[in-house]
C-alpha atoms as a PDB file:
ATOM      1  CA  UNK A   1      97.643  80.133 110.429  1.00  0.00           C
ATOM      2  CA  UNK A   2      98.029  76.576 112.080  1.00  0.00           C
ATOM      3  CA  UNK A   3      95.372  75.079 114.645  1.00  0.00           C
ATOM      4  CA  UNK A   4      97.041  76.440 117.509  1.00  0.00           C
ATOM      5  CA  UNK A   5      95.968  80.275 116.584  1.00  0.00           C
ATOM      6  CA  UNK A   6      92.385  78.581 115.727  1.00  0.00           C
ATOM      7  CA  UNK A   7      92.437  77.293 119.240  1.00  0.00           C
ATOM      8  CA  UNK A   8      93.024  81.064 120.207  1.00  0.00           C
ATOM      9  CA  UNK A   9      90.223  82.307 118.029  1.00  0.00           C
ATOM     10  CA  UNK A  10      87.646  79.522 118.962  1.00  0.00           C
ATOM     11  CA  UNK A  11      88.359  80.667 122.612  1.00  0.00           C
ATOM     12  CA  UNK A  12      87.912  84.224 121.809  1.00  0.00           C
ATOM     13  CA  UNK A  13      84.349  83.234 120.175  1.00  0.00           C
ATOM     14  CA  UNK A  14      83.445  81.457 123.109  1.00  0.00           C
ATOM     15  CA  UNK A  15      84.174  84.572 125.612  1.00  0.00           C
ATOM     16  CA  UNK A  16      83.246  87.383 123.639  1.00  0.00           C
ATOM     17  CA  UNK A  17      80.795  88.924 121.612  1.00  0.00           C
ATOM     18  CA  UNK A  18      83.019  89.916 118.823  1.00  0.00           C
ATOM     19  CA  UNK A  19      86.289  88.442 117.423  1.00  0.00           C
ATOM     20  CA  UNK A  20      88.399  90.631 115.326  1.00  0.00           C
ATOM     21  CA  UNK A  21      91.976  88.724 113.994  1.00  0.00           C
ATOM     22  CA  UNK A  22      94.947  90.209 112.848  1.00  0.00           C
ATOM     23  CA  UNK A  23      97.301  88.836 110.508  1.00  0.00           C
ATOM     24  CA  UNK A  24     100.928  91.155 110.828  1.00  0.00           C
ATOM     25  CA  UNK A  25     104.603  89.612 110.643  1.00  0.00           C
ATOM     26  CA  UNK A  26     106.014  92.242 112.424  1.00  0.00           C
ATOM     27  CA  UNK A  27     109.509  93.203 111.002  1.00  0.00           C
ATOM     28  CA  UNK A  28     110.912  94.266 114.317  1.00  0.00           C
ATOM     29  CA  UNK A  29     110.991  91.853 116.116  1.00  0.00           C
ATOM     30  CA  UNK A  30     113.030  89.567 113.888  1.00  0.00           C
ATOM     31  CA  UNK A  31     116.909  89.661 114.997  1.00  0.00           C
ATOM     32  CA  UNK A  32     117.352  88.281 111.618  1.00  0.00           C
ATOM     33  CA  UNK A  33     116.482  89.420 108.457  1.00  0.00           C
ATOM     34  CA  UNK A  34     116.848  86.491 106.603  1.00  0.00           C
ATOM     35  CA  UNK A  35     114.440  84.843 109.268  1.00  0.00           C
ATOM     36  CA  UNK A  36     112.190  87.563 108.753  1.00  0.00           C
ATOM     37  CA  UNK A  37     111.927  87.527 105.006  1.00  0.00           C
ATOM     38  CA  UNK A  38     111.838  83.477 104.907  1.00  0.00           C
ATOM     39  CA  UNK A  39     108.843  83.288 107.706  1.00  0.00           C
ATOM     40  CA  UNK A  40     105.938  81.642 106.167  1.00  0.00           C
ATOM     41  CA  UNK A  41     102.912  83.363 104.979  1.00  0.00           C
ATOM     42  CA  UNK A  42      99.913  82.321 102.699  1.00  0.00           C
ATOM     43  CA  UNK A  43      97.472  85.194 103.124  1.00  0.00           C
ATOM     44  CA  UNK A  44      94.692  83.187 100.737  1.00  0.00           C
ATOM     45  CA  UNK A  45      94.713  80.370 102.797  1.00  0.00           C
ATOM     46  CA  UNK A  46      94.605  82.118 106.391  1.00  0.00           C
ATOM     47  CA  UNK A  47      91.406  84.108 104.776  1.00  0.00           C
ATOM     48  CA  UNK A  48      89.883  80.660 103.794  1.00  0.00           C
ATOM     49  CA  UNK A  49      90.439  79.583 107.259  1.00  0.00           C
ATOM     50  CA  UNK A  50      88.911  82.492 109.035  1.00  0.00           C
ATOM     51  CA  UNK A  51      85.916  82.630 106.692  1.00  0.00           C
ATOM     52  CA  UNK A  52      85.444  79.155 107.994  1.00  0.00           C
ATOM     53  CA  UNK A  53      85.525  80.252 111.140  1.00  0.00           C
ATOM     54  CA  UNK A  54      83.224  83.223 110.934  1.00  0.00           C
ATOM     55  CA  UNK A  55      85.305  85.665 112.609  1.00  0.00           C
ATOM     56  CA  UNK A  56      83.846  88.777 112.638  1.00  0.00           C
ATOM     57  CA  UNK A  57      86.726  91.270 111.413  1.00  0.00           C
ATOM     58  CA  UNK A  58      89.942  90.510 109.765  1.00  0.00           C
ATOM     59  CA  UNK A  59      92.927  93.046 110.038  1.00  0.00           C
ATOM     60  CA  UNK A  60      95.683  92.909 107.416  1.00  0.00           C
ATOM     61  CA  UNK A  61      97.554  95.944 107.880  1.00  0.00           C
ATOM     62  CA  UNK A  62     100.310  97.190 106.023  1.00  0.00           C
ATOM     63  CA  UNK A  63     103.678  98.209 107.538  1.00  0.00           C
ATOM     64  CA  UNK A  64     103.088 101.824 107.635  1.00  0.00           C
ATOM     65  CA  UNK A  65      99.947 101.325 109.069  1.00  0.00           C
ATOM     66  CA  UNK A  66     101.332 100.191 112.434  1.00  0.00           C
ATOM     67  CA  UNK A  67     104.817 101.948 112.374  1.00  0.00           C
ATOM     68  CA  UNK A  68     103.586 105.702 111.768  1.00  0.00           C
ATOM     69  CA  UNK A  69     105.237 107.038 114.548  1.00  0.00           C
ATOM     70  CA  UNK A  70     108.654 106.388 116.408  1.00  0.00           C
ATOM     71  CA  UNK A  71     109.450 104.704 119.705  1.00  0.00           C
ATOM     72  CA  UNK A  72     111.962 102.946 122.058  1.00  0.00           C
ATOM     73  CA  UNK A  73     111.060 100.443 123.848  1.00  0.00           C
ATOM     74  CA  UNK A  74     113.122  99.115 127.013  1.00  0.00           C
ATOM     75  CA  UNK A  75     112.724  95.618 128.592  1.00  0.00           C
ATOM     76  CA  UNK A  76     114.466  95.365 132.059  1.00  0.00           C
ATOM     77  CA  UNK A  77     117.710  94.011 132.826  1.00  0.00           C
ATOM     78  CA  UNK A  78     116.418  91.010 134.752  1.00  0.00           C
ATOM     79  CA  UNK A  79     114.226  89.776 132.348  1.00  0.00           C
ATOM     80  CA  UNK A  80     116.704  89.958 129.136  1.00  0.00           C
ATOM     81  CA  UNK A  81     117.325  85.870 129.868  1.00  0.00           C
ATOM     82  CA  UNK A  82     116.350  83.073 127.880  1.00  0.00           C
ATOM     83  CA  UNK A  83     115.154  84.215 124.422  1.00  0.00           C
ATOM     84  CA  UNK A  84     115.848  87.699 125.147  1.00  0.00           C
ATOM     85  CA  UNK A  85     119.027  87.109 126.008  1.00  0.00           C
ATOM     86  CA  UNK A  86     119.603  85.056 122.680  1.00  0.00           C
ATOM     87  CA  UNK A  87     117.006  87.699 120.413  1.00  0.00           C
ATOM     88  CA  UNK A  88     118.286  91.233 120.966  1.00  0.00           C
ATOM     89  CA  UNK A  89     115.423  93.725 120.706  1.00  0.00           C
ATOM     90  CA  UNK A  90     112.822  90.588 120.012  1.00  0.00           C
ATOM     91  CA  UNK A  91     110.502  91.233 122.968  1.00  0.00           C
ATOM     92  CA  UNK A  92     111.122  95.180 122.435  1.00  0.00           C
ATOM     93  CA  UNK A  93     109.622  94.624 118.896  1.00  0.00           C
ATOM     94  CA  UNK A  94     106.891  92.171 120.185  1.00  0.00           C
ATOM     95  CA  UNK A  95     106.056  94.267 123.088  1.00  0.00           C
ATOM     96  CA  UNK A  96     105.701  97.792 120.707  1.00  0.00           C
ATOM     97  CA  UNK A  97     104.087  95.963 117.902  1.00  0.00           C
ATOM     98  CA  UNK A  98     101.414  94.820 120.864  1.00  0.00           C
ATOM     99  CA  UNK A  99     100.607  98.306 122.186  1.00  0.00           C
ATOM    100  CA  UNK A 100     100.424  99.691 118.792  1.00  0.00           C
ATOM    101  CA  UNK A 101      97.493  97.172 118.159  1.00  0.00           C
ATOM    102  CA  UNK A 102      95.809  97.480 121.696  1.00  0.00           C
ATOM    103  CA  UNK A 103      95.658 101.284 120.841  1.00  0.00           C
ATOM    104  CA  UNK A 104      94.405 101.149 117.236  1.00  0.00           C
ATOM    105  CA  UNK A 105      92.110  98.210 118.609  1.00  0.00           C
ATOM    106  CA  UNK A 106      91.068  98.377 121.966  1.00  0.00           C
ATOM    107  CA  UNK A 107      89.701  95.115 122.999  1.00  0.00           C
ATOM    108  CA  UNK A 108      88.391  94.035 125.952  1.00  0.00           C
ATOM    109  CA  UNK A 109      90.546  90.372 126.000  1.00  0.00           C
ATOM    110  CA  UNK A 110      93.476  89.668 124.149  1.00  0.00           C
ATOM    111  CA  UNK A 111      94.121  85.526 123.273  1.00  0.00           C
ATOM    112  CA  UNK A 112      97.814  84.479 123.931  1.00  0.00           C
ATOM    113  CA  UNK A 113      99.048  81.200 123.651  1.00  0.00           C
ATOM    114  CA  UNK A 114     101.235  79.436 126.339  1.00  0.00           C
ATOM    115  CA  UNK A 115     103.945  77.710 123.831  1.00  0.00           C
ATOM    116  CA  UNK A 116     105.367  81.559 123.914  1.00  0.00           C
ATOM    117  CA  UNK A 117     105.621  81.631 127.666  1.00  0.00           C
ATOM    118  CA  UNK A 118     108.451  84.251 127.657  1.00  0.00           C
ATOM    119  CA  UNK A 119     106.446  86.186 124.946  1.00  0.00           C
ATOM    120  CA  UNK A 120     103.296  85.949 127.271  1.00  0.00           C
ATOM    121  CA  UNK A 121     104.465  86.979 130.660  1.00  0.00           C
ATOM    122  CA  UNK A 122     106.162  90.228 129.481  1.00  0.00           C
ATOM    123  CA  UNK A 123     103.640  91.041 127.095  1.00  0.00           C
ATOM    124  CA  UNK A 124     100.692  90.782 130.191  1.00  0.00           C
ATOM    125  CA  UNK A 125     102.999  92.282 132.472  1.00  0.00           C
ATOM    126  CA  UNK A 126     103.436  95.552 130.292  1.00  0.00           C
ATOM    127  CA  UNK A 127      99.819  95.685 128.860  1.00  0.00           C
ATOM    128  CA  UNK A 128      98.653  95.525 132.671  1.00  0.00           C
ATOM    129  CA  UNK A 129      99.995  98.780 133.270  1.00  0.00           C
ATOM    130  CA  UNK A 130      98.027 100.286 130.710  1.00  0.00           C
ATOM    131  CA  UNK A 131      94.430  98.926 132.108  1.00  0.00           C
ATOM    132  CA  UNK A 132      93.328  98.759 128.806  1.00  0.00           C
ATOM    133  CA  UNK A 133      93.126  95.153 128.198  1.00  0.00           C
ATOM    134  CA  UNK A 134      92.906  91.744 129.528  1.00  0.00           C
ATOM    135  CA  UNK A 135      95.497  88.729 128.338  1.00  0.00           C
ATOM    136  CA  UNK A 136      93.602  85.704 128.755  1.00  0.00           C
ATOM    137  CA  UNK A 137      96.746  82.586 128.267  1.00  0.00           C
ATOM    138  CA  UNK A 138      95.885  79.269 126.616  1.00  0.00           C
ATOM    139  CA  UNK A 139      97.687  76.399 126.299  1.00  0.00           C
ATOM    140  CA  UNK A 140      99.733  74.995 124.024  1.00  0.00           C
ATOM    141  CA  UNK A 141      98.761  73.021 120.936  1.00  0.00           C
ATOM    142  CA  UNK A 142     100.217  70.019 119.802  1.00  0.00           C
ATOM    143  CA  UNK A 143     100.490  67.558 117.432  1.00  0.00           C
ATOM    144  CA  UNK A 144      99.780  64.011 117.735  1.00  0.00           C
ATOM    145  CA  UNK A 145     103.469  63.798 118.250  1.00  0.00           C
ATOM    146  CA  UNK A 146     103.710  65.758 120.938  1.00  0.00           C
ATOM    147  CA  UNK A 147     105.311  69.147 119.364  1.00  0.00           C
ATOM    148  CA  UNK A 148     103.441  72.718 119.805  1.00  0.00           C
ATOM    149  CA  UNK A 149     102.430  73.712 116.766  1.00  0.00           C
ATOM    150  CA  UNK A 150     104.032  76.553 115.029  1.00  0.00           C
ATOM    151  CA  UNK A 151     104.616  78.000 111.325  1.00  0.00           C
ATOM    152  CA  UNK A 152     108.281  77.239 111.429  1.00  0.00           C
ATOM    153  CA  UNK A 153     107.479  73.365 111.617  1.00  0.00           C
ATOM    154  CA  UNK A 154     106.651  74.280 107.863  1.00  0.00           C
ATOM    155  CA  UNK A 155     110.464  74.577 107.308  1.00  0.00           C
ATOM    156  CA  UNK A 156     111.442  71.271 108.399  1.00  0.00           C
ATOM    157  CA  UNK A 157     112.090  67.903 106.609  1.00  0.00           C
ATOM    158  CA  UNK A 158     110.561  64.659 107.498  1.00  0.00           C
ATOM    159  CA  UNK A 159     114.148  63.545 109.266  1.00  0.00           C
ATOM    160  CA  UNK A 160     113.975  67.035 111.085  1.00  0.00           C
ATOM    161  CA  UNK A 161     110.204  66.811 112.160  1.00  0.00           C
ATOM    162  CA  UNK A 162     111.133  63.601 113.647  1.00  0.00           C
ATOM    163  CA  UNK A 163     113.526  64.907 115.693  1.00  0.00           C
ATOM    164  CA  UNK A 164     111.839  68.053 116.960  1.00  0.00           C
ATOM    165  CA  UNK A 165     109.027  65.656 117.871  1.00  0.00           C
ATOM    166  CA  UNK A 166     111.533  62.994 119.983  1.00  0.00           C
ATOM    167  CA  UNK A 167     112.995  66.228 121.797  1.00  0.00           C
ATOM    168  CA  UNK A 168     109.417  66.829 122.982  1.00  0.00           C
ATOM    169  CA  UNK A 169     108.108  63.640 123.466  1.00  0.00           C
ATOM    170  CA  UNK A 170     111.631  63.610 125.348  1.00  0.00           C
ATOM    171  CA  UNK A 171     111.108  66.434 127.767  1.00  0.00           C
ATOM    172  CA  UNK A 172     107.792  66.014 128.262  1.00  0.00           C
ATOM    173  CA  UNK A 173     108.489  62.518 130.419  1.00  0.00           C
ATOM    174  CA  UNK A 174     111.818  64.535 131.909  1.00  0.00           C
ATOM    175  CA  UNK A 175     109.662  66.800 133.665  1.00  0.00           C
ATOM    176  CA  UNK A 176     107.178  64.035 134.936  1.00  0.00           C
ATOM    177  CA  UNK A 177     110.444  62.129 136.397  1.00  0.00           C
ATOM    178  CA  UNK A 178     111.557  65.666 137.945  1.00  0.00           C
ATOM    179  CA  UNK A 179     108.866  65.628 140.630  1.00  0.00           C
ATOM    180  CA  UNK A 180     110.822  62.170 142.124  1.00  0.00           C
ATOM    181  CA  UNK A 181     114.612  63.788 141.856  1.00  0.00           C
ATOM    182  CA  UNK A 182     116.894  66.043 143.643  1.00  0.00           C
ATOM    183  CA  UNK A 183     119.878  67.394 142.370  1.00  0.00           C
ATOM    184  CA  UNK A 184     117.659  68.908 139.168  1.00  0.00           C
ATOM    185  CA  UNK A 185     120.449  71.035 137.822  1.00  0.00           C
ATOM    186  CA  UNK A 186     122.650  68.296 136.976  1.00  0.00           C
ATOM    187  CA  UNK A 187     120.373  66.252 135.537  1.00  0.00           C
ATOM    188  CA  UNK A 188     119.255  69.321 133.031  1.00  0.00           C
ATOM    189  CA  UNK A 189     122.751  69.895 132.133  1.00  0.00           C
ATOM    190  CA  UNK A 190     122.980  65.769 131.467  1.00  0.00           C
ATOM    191  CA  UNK A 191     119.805  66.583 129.595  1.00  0.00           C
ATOM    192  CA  UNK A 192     120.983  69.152 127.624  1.00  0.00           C
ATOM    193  CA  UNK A 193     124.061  66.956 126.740  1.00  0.00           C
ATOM    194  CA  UNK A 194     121.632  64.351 125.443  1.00  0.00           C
ATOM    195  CA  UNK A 195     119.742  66.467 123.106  1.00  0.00           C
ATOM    196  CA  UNK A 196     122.779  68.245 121.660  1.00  0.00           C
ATOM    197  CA  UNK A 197     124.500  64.992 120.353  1.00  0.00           C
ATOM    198  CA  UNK A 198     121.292  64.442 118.355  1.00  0.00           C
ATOM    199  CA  UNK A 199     122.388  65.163 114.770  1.00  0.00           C
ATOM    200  CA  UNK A 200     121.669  68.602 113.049  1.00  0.00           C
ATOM    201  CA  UNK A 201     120.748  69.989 116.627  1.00  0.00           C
ATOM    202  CA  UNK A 202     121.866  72.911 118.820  1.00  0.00           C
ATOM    203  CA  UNK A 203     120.501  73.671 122.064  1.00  0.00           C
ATOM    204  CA  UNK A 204     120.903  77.529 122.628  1.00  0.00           C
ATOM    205  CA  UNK A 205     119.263  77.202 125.943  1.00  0.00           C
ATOM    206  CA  UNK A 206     117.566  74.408 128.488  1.00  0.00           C
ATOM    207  CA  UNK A 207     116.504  75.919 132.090  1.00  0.00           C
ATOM    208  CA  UNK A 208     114.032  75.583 134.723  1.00  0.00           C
ATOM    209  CA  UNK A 209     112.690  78.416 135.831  1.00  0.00           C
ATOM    210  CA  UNK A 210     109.913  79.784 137.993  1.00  0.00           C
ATOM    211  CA  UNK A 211     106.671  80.531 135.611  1.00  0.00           C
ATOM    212  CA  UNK A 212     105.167  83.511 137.926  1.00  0.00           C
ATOM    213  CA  UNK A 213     109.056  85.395 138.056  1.00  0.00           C
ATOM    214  CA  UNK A 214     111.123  83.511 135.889  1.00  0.00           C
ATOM    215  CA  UNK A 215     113.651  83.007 138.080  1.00  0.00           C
ATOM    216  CA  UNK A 216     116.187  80.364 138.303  1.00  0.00           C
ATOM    217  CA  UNK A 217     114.559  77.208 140.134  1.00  0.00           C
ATOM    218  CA  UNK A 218     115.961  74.166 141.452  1.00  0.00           C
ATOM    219  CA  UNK A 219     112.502  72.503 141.691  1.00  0.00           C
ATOM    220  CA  UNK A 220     109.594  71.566 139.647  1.00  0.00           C
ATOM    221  CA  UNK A 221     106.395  72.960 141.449  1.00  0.00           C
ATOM    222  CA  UNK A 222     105.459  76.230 140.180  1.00  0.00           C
ATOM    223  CA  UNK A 223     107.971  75.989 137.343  1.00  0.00           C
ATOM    224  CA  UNK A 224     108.810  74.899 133.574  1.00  0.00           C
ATOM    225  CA  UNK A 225     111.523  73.999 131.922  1.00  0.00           C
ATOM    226  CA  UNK A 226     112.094  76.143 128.799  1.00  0.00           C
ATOM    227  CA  UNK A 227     114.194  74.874 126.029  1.00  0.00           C
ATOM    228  CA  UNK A 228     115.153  76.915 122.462  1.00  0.00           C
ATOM    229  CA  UNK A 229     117.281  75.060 119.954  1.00  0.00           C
ATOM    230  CA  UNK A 230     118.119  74.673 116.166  1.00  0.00           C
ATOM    231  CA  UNK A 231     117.072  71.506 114.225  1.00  0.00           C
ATOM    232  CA  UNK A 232     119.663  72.621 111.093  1.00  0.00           C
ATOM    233  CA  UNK A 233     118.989  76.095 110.626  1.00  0.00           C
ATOM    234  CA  UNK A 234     115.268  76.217 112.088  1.00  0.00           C
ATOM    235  CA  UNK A 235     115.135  77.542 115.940  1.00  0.00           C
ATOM    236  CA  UNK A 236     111.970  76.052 117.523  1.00  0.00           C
ATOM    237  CA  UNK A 237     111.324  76.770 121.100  1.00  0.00           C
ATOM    238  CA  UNK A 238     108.754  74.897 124.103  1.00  0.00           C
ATOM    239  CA  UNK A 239     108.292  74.944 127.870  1.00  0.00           C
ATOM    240  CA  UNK A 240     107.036  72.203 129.825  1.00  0.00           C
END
């Protein structure tokens, strides 16, 4: 646990009366085993942390707890783009692994953060159907830096932190220049261009793209840009 999900559980206290935290790397949606086994976890510590925080329940479930039944799950053609597109059956795990929980659980509110914008829109989009729940989005924590916080960051050097932090520190003045420009789509693939000849890193993908449909967008308002790419071996993702 990093201070981005206490951000989500601080906001959770401050809405509701009860806060109930789960702590489940869910083996399905990892398109990588290697990724999956190699994800960082330090149960003791994230206990500390929420005993700190006086959360009211704590659920550590076990792998047959959550997969006791099977299921397919389909996402739709038009939205397998951007980290779908690159994760096969990533959002399909997320998204089961989600209702599973909402079932089991049943809460009122659900706290998502914003760093996973991808993650969040199809997640609220599906769980809305179900009238069950309420995703309430937050936004991104970062580092003094500049990077969003996540529990891959533990897997990179000094050298490699450094980087990840200029690409964001990077984009994040792009986009303010954006509002002033036409011609946007060149200047992301001159973008993209820039960050790739940075050593050790591969961009898989840099778009804009319209934050309510995720469609393609040639302009700024109502839109982010949404960048995934390697630092080594270590795939980080952001929107801006």
């Amino acid at each position: 646990l990093h201070h981005g999900h206490i951000s989500l559980i601080r906001s959770s206290q401050k809405k509701c009366k009860k806060t109930i935290v789960s702590i489940f790397v869910n083996p399905t949606q990892f398109n990588n085993k290697k990724d999956y086994t190699k994800y960082p976890k330090n149960k003791k510590k994230d206990l500390s942390i929420l005993k700190k925080l006086k959360v009211d329940f704590v659920f550590l479930p076990k792998i047959n707890d959550i997969y006791n039944f099977k299921r397919k799950i389909k996402i739709h053609k038009k939205d397998k783009i951007l980290c779908a597109k690159y994760r096969k059956g990533h959002f399909e795990g997320v998204i089961d692994v989600m209702d599973r929980f909402v079932k089991m659980i049943k809460p009122k509110k659900i706290f998502m953060g914003e760093k996973d914008f991808q993650q969040l829109y199809l997640v609220r989009n599906y769980l809305k159907k179900k009238g069950i729940s309420k995703i309430i989005s937050c936004k991104t924590i970062r580092d003094n830096h500049g990077l969003a916080l996540s529990s891959r960051n533990l897997h990179l050097k000094d050298n490699e932190l450094k980087t990840a932090r200029l690409i964001s520190k990077n984009l994040a003045n792009f986009r303010k220049i954006l509002n002033k420009k036409k011609n946007i789509e060149k200047l992301i693939n001159l973008k993209k261009k820039e960050i790739n000849s940075l050593k050790n890193v591969k961009v898989e993908y840099l778009e804009i793209r319209n934050k309510y449909n995720f469609k393609k967008s040639i302009n700024i308002k109502n839109s982010k840009i949404f960048i995934a790419y390697y630092v080594r071996k270590i795939r980080l993702i952001d929107n801006f």
